[in-house]
C-alpha atoms as a PDB file:
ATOM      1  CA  UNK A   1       9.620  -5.524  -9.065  1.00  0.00           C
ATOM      2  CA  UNK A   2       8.362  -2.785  -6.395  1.00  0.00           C
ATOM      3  CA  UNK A   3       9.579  -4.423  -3.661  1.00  0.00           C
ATOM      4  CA  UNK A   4      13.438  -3.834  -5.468  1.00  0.00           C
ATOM      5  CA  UNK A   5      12.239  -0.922  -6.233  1.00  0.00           C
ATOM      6  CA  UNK A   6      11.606   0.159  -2.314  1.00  0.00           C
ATOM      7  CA  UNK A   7      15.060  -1.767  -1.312  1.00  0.00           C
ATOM      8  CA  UNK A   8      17.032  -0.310  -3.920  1.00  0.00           C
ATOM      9  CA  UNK A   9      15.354   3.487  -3.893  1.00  0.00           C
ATOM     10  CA  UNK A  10      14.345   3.720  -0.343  1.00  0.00           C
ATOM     11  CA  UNK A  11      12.190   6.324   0.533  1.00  0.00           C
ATOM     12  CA  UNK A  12      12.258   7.704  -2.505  1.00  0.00           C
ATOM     13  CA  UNK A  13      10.533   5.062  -4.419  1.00  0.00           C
ATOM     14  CA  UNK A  14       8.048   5.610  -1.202  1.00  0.00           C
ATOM     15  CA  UNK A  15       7.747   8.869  -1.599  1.00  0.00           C
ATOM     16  CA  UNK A  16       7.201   8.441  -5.674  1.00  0.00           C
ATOM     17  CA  UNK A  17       5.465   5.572  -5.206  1.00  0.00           C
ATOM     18  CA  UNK A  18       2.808   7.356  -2.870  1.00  0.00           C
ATOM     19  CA  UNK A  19       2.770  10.160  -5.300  1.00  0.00           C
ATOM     20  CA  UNK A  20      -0.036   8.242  -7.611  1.00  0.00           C
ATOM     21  CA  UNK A  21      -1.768   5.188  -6.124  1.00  0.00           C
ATOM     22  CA  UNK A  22       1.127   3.758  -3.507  1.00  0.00           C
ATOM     23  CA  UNK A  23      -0.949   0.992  -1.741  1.00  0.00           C
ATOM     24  CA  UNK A  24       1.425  -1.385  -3.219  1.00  0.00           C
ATOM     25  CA  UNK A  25       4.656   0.670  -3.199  1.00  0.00           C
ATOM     26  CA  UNK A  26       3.723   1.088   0.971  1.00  0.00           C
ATOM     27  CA  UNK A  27       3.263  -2.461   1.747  1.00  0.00           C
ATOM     28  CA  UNK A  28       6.535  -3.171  -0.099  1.00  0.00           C
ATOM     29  CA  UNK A  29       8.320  -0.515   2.071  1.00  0.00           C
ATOM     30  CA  UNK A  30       6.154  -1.768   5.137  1.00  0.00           C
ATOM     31  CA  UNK A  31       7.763  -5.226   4.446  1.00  0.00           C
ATOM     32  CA  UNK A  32      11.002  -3.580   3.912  1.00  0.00           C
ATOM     33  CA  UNK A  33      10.243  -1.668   7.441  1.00  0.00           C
ATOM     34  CA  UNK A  34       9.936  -5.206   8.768  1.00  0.00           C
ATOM     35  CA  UNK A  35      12.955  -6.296   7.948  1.00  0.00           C
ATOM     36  CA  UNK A  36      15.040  -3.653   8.912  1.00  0.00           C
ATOM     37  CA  UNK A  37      15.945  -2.003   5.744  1.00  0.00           C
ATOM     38  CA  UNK A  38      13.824   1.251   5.936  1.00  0.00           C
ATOM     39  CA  UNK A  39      12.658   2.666   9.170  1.00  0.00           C
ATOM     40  CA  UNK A  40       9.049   2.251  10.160  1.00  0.00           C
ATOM     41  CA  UNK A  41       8.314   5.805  11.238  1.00  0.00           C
ATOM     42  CA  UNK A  42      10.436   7.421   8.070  1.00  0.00           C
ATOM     43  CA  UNK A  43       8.265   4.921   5.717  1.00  0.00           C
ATOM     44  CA  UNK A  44       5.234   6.495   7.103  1.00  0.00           C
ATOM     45  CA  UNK A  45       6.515   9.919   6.811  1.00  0.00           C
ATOM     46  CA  UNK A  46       6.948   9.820   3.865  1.00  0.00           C
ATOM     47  CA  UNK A  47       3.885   7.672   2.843  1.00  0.00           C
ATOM     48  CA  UNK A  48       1.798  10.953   4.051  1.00  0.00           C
ATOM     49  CA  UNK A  49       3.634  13.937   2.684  1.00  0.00           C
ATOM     50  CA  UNK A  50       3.648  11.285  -0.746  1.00  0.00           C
ATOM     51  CA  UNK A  51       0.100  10.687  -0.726  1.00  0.00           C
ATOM     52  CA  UNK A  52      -0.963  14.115   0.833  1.00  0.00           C
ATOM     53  CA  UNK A  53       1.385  16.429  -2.129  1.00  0.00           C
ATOM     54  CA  UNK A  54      -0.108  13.884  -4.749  1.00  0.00           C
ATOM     55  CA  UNK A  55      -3.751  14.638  -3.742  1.00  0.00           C
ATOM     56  CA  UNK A  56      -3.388  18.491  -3.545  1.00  0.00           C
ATOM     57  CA  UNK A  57      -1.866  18.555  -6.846  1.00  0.00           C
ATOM     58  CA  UNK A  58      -4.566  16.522  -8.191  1.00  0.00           C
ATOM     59  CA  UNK A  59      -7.150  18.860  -6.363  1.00  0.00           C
ATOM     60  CA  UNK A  60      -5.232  22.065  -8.176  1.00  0.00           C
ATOM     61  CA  UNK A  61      -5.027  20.386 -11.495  1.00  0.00           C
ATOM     62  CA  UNK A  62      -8.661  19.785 -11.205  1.00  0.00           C
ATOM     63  CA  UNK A  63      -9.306  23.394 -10.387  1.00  0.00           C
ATOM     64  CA  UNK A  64      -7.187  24.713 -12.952  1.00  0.00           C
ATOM     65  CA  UNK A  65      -8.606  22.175 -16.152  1.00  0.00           C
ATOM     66  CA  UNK A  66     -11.075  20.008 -14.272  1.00  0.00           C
ATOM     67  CA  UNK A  67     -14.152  20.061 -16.738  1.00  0.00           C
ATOM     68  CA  UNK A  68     -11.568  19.638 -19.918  1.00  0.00           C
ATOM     69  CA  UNK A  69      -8.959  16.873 -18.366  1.00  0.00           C
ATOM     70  CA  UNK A  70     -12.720  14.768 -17.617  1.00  0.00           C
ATOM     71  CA  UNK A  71     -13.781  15.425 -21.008  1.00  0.00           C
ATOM     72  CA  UNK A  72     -10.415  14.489 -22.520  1.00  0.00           C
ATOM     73  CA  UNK A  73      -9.601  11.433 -20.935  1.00  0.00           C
ATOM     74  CA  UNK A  74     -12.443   8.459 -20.652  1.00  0.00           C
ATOM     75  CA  UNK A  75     -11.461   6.526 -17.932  1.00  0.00           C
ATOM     76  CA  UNK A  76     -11.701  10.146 -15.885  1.00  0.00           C
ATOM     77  CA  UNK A  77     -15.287  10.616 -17.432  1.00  0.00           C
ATOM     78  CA  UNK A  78     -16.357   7.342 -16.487  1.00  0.00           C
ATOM     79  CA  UNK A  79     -15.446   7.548 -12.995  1.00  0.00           C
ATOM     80  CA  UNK A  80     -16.759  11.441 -12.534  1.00  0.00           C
ATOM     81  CA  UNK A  81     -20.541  10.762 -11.998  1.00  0.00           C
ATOM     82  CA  UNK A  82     -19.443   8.364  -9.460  1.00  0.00           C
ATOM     83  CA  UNK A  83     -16.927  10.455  -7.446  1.00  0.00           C
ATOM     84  CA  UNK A  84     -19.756  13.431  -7.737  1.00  0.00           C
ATOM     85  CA  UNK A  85     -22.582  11.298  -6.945  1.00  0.00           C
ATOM     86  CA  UNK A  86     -20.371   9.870  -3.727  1.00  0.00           C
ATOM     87  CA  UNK A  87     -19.109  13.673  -2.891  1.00  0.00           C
ATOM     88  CA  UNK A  88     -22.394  15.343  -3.023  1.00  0.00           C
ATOM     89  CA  UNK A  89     -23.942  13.238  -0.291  1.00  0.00           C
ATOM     90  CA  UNK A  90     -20.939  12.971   1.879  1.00  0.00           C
ATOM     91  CA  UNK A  91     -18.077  15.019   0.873  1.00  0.00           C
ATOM     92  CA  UNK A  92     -16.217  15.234   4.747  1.00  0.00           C
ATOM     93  CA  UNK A  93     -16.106  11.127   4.767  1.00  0.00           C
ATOM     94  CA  UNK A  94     -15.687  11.384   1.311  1.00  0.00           C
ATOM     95  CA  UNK A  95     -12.452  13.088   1.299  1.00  0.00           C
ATOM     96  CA  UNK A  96     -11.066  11.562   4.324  1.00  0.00           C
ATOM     97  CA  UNK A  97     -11.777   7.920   2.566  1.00  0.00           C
ATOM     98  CA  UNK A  98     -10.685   8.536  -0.946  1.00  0.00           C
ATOM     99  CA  UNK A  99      -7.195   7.009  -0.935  1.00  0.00           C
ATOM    100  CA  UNK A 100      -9.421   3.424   0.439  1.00  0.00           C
ATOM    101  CA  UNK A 101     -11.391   3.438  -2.379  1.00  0.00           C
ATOM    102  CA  UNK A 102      -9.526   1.752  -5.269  1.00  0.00           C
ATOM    103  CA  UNK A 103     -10.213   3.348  -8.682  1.00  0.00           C
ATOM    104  CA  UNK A 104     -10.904   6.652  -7.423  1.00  0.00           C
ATOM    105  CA  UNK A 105      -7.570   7.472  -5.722  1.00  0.00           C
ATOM    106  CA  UNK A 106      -6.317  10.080  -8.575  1.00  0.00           C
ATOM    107  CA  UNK A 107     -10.066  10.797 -10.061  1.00  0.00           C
ATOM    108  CA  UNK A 108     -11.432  11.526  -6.626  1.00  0.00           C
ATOM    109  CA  UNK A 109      -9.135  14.886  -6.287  1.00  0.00           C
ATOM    110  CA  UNK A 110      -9.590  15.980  -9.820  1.00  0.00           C
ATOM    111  CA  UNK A 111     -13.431  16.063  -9.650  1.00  0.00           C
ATOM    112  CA  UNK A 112     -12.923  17.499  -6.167  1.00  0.00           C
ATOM    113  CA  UNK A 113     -11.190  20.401  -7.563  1.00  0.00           C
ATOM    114  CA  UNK A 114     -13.223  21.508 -10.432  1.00  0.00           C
ATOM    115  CA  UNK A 115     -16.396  21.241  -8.193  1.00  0.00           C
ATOM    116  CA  UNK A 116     -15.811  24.252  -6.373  1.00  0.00           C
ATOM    117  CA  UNK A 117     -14.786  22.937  -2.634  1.00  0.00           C
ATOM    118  CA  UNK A 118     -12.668  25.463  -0.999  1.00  0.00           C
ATOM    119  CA  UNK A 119      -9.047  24.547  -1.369  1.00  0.00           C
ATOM    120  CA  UNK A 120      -8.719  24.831   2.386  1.00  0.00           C
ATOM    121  CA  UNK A 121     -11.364  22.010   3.536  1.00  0.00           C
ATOM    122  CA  UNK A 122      -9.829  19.708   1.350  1.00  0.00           C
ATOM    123  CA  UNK A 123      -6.265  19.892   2.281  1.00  0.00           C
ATOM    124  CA  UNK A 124      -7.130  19.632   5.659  1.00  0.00           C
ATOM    125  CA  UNK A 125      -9.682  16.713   5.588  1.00  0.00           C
ATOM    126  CA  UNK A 126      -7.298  15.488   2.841  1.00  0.00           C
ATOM    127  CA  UNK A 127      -4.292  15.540   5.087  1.00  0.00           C
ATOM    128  CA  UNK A 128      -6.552  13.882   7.959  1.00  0.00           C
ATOM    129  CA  UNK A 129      -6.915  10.787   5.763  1.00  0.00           C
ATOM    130  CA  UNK A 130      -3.194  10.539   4.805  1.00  0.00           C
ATOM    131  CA  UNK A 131      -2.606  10.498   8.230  1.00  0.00           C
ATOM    132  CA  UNK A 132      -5.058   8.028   8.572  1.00  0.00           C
ATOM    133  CA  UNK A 133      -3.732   5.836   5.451  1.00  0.00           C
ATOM    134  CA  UNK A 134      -0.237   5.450   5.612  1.00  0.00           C
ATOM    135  CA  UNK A 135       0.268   3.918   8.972  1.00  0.00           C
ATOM    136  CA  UNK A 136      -2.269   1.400   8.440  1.00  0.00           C
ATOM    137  CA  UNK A 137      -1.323   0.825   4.752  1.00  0.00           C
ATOM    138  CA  UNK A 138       2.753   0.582   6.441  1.00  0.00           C
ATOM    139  CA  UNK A 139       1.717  -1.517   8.893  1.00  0.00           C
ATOM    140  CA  UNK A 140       0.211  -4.236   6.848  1.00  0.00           C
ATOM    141  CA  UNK A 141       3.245  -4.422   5.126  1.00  0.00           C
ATOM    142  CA  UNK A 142       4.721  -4.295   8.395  1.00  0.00           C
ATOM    143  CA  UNK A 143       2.367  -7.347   9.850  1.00  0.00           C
ATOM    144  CA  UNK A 144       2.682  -9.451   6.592  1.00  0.00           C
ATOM    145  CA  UNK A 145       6.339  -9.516   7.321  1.00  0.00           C
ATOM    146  CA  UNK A 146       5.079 -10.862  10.894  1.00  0.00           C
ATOM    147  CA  UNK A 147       2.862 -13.300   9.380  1.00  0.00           C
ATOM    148  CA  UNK A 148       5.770 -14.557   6.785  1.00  0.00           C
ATOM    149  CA  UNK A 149       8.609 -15.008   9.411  1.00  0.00           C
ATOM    150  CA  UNK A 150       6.111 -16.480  11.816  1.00  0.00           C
ATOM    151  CA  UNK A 151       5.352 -19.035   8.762  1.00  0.00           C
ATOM    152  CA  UNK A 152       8.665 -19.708   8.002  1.00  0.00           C
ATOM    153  CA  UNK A 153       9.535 -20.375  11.852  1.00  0.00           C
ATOM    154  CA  UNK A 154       6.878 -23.235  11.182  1.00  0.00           C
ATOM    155  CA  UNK A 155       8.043 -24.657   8.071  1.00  0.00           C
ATOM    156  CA  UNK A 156      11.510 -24.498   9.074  1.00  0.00           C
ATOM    157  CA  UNK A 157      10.236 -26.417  12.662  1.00  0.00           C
ATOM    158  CA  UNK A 158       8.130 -28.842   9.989  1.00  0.00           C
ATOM    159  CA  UNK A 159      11.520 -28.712   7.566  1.00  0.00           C
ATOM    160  CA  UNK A 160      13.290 -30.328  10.885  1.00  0.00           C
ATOM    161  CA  UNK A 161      10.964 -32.708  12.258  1.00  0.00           C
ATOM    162  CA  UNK A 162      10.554 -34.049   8.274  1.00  0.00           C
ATOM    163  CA  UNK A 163      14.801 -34.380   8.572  1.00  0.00           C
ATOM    164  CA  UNK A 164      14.573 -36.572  11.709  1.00  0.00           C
ATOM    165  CA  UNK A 165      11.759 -38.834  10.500  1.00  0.00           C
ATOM    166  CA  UNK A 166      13.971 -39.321   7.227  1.00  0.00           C
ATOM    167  CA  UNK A 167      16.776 -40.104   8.944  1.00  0.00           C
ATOM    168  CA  UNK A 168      15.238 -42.491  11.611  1.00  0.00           C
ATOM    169  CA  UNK A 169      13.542 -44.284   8.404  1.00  0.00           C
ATOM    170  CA  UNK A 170      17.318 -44.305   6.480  1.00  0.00           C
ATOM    171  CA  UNK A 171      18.728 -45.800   9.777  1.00  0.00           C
ATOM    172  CA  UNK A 172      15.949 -47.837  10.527  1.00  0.00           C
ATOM    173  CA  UNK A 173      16.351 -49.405   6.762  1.00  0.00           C
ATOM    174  CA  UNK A 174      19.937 -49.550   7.374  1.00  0.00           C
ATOM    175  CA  UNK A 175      19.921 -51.422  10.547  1.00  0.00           C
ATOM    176  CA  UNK A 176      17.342 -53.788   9.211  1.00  0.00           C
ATOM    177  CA  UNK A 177      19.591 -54.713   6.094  1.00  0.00           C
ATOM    178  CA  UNK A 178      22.275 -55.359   8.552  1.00  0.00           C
ATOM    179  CA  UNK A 179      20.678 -57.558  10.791  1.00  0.00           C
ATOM    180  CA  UNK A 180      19.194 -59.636   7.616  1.00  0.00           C
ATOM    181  CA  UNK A 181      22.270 -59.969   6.570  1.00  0.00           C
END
């Protein structure tokens, strides 16, 4: 379903795929990348300016209505004493690491914003990681593409050498039944 998504949307689906979570909408276009349909470099791109707008909004939403969007929604609340906890003790690694943490990906900025870090330092540590993220998220896409054609290079050797063993048994069956006969 995502991976049509990416072939029939492009780099938008990246770029509203990245938006929210994207790990799975950027191995999907990394795949894509592999195959020639979407350009490695644009999937990237796009991957980071995705990720990195979806973050700061997060951050300014979380400035703006932080303490009532975590009391409103539960699954926010649950996962604030966490990202806090986390933040407090290393908030640089913290924010350049959030979009590898699964979970946290769209709690992380939220609870970053409505605890007061200057808007400034996270962008910038923020944009650090996207950097960071969306080539290596891309290019496991890109290398599972590798890994598949490489894999289907051996099956389709295996496919081949399976063909000529049938066909020596067929004629070796057939040649048999003609001499007994």
């Amino acid at each position: 379903m995502i991976s049509a998504l990416v072939v029939s949307y492009g780099y938008l689906a990246v770029f509203l795929g990245t938006l929210f979570e994207g790990e799975t909408f950027l191995l999907a276009a990394g795949f894509a990348a592999h195959r020639g349909l979407l350009a490695w470099p644009l999937v990237v791109a796009v991957a980071f300016v995705g990720a990195s707008l979806g973050d700061q909004l997060g951050f300014l939403l979380g400035r703006w209505r932080g303490a009532a969007l975590i009391a409103r929604y539960p699954a926010l609340a649950r996962r604030a004493p966490r990202v806090h906890a986390i933040f407090e003790r290393h908030h640089v690694l913290f924010i350049l690491t959030i979009r590898f943490l699964y979970g946290l990906r769209l709690a992380g900025p939220i609870v970053m914003g409505s605890s007061g870090l200057p808007y400034l330092r996270f962008a910038l540590l923020d944009m650090l990681g996207a950097a960071l993220w969306a080539p290596l998220i891309a290019g496991a896409g890109y290398l599972f593409g590798v890994a598949m054609e490489a894999l289907l290079g051996e099956i389709r050797h295996a496919e081949e050498a399976a063909l000529i063993v049938i066909l020596a048994a067929a004629f070796i069956v057939w040649l048999w039944r003609a001499l007994r006969s």
